[in-house]
Protein backbone atom coordinates (compact mmCIF):
# COMPACT_ATOMS: atom_id res chain seq x y z
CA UNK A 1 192.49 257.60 -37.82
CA UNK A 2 193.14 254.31 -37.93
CA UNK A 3 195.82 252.45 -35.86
CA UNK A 4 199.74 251.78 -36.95
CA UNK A 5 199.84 248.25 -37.26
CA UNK A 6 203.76 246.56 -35.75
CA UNK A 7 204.68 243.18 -36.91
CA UNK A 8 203.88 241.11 -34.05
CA UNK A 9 206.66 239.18 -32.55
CA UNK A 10 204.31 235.88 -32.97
CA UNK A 11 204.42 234.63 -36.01
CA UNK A 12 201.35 231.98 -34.38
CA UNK A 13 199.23 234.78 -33.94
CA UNK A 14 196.88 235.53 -36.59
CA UNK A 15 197.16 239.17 -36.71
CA UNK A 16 199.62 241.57 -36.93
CA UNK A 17 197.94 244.86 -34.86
CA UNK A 18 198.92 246.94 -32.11
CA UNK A 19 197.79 246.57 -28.51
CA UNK A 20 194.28 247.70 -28.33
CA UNK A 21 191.85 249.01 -25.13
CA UNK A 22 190.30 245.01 -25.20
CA UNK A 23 193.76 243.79 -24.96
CA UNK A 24 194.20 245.94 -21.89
CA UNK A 25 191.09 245.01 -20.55
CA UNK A 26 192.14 241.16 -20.98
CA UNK A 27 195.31 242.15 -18.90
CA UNK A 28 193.57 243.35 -16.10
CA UNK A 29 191.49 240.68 -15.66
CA UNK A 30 194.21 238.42 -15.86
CA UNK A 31 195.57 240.36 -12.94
CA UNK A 32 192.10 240.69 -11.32
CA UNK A 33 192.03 237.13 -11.19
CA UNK A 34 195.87 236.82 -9.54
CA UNK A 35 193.84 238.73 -6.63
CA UNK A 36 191.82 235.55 -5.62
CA UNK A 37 192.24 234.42 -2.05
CA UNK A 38 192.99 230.91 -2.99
CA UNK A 39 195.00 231.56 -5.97
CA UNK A 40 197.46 234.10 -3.83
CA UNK A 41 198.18 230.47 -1.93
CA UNK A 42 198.46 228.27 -4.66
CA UNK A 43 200.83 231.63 -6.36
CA UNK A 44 202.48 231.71 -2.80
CA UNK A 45 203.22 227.58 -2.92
CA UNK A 46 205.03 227.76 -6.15
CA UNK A 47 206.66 230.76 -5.91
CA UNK A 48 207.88 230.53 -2.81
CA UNK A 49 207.97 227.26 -0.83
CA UNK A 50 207.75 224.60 -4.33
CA UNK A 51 211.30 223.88 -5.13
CA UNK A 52 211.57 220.73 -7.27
CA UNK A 53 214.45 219.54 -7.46
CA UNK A 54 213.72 216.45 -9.67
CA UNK A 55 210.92 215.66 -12.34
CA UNK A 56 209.77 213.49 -9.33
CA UNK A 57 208.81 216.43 -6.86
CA UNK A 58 206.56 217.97 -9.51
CA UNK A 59 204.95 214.47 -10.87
CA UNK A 60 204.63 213.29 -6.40
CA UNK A 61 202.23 216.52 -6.09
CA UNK A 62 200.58 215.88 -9.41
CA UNK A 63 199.99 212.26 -7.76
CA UNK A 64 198.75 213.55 -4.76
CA UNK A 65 194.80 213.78 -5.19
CA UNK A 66 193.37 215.37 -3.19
CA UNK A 67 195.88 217.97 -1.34
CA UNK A 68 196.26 221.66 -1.36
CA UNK A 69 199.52 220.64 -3.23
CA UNK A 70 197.86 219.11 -6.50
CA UNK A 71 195.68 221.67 -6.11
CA UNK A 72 197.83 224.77 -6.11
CA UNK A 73 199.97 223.07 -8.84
CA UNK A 74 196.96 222.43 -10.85
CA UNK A 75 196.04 226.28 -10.64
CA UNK A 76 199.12 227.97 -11.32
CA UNK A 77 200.02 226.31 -14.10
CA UNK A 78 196.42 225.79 -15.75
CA UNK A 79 196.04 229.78 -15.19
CA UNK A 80 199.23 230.18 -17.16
CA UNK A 81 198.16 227.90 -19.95
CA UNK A 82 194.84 229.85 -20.33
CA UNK A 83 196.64 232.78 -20.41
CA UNK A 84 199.32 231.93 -22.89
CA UNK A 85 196.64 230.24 -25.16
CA UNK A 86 195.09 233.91 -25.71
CA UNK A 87 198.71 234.83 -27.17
CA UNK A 88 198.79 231.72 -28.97
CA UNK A 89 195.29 232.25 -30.57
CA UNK A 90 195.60 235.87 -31.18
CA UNK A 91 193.30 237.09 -28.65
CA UNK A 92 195.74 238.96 -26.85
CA UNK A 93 198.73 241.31 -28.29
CA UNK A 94 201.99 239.66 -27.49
CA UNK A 95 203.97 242.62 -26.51
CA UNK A 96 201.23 243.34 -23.98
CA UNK A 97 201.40 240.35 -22.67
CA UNK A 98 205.12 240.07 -22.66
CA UNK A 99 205.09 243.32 -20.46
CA UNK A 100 202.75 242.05 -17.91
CA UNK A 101 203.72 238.01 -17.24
CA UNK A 102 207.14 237.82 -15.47
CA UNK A 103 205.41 235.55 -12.88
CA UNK A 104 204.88 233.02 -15.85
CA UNK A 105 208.33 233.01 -16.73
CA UNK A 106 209.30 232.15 -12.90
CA UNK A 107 206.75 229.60 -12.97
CA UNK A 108 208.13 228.47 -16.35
CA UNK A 109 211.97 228.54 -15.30
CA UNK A 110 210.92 226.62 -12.10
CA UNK A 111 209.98 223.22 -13.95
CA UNK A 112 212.23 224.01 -17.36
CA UNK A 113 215.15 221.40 -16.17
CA UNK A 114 212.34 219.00 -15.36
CA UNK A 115 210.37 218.98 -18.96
CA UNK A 116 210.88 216.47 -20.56
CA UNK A 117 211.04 213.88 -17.89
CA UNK A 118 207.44 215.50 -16.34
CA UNK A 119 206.00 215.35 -19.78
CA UNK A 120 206.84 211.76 -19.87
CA UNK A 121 204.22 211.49 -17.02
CA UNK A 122 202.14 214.86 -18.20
CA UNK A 123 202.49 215.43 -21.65
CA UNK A 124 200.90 218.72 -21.93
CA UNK A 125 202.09 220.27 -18.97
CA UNK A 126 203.51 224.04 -20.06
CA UNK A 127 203.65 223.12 -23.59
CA UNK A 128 201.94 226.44 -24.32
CA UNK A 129 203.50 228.15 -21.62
CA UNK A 130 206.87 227.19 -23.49
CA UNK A 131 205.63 228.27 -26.83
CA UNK A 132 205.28 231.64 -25.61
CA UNK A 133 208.10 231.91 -23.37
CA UNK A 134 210.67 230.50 -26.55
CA UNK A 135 209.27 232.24 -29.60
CA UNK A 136 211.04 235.68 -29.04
CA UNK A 137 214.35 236.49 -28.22
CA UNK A 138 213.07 239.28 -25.64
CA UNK A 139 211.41 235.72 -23.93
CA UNK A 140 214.16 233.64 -24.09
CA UNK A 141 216.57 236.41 -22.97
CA UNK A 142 213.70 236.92 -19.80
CA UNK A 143 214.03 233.34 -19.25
CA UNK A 144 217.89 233.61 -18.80
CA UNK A 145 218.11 236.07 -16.69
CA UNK A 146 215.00 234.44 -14.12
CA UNK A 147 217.05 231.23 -13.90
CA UNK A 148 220.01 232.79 -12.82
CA UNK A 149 218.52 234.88 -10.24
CA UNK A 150 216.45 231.46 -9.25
CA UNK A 151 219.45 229.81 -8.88
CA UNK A 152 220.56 231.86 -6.63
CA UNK A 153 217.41 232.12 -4.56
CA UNK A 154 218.14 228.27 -4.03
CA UNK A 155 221.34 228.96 -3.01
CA UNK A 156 220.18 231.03 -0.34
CA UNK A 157 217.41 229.03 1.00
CA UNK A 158 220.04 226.31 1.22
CA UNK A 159 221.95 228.34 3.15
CA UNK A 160 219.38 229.30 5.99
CA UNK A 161 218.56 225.57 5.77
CA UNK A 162 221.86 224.40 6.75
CA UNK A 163 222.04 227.33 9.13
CA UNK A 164 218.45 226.60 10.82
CA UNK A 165 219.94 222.40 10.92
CA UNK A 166 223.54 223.52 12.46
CA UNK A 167 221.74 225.88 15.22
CA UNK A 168 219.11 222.97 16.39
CA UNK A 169 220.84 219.74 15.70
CA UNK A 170 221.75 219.85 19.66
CA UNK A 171 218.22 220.44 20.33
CA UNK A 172 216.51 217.06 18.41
C-alpha cells in the first residue's frame, strides 16, 4: 500500500512525501555523528561557554587560525549547514528534521542578532541554517521561544559572574 503523501512544510524541497525509514536512518546518523569526542567539545564551546556578545566575538574566533576556538566554531556550524542542506535539497523530510534539531536552533539564536554584521565578514555563514529555521511558522515560533530562554541563561551567567567578582575582588 503505498504511502499518504502530507504537503511538506518546504516549499524548497522537491518533494512532497512523508518521512520514510532512509529519512530516519539520515537522523540517526546525524545524531551518531553529535557522539564524536571532538565534536561533544566544539558542541560544549558553543553551547555553553561561546557567548558573543558582538558580531566581533564571533568574526575574533573566525580570525583565530589555528585554535580550538576557530576550530569548534568551524564544526558546529559547518555540521549544521550540512545538515540543513539535506532539508534544503530534499534529501531529508522536513518535519523529521524539525523534530530532531533543537540544538540548531540554539546554535542559530546564538549568532541571529549578529547576522548581518558577521556576514559582512562571512557571507555564507548560517545562510542555510536560516533558511530552514525561517521557512515555517513551527521554526520561527521555536526560534522565539530559544531566545527568550537564552536570554535568560545570560542573565544568569551574569549573575554568578558578578557574584564570583564581588566574593574575590579582596583576594586579587
Amino acid at each position: 500500500m503505498p504511502s499518504k503523501s502530507r504537503p511538506s512544510r518546504n516549499p524548497m524541497a522537491t518533494t512532497s512525501r512523508c518521512a520514510t525509514a532512509a529519512d530516519a536512518q539520515i537522523i540517526l546518523q546525524l545524531y551518531d555523528l553529535r557522539r564524536d569526542t571532538e565534536m561533544r567539545k566544539a558542541r560544549h564551546f558553543i553551547a555553553a561557554e561561546f557567548w558573543p556578545e558582538s558580531a566581533e566575538d564571533t568574526l575574533r574566533i573566525a580570525r583565530a587560525y589555528p585554535s580550538p576556538e576557530n576550530t569548534w566554531l568551524r564544526q558546529v556550524t559547518s555540521y549544521w549547514e550540512m545538515a540543513a542542506s539535506f532539508v534544503l535539497r530534499g534529501a531529508l523530510e522536513e518535519g523529521l528534521f524539525f523534530d530532531a534539531s533543537g540544538e540548531m536552533y540554539c546554535v542559530y539564536a546564538k549568532f541571529r542578532p549578529f547576522l548581518t554584521e558577521i556576514r559582512q565578514k562571512l557571507p555564507q555563514f548560517l545562510l542555510t541554517v536560516e533558511k530552514v529555521v525561517m521557512n515555517t511558522q513551527e521554526g520561527r515560533d521555536r526560534l522565539q521561544r530559544l531566545e527568550k530562554r537564552l536570554a535568560r541563561r545570560q542573565q544568569k551567567l551574569a549573575g554568578r559572574r558578578a557574584a564570583v567578582a564581588a566574593t574575590s575582588a579582596g583576594f586579587n
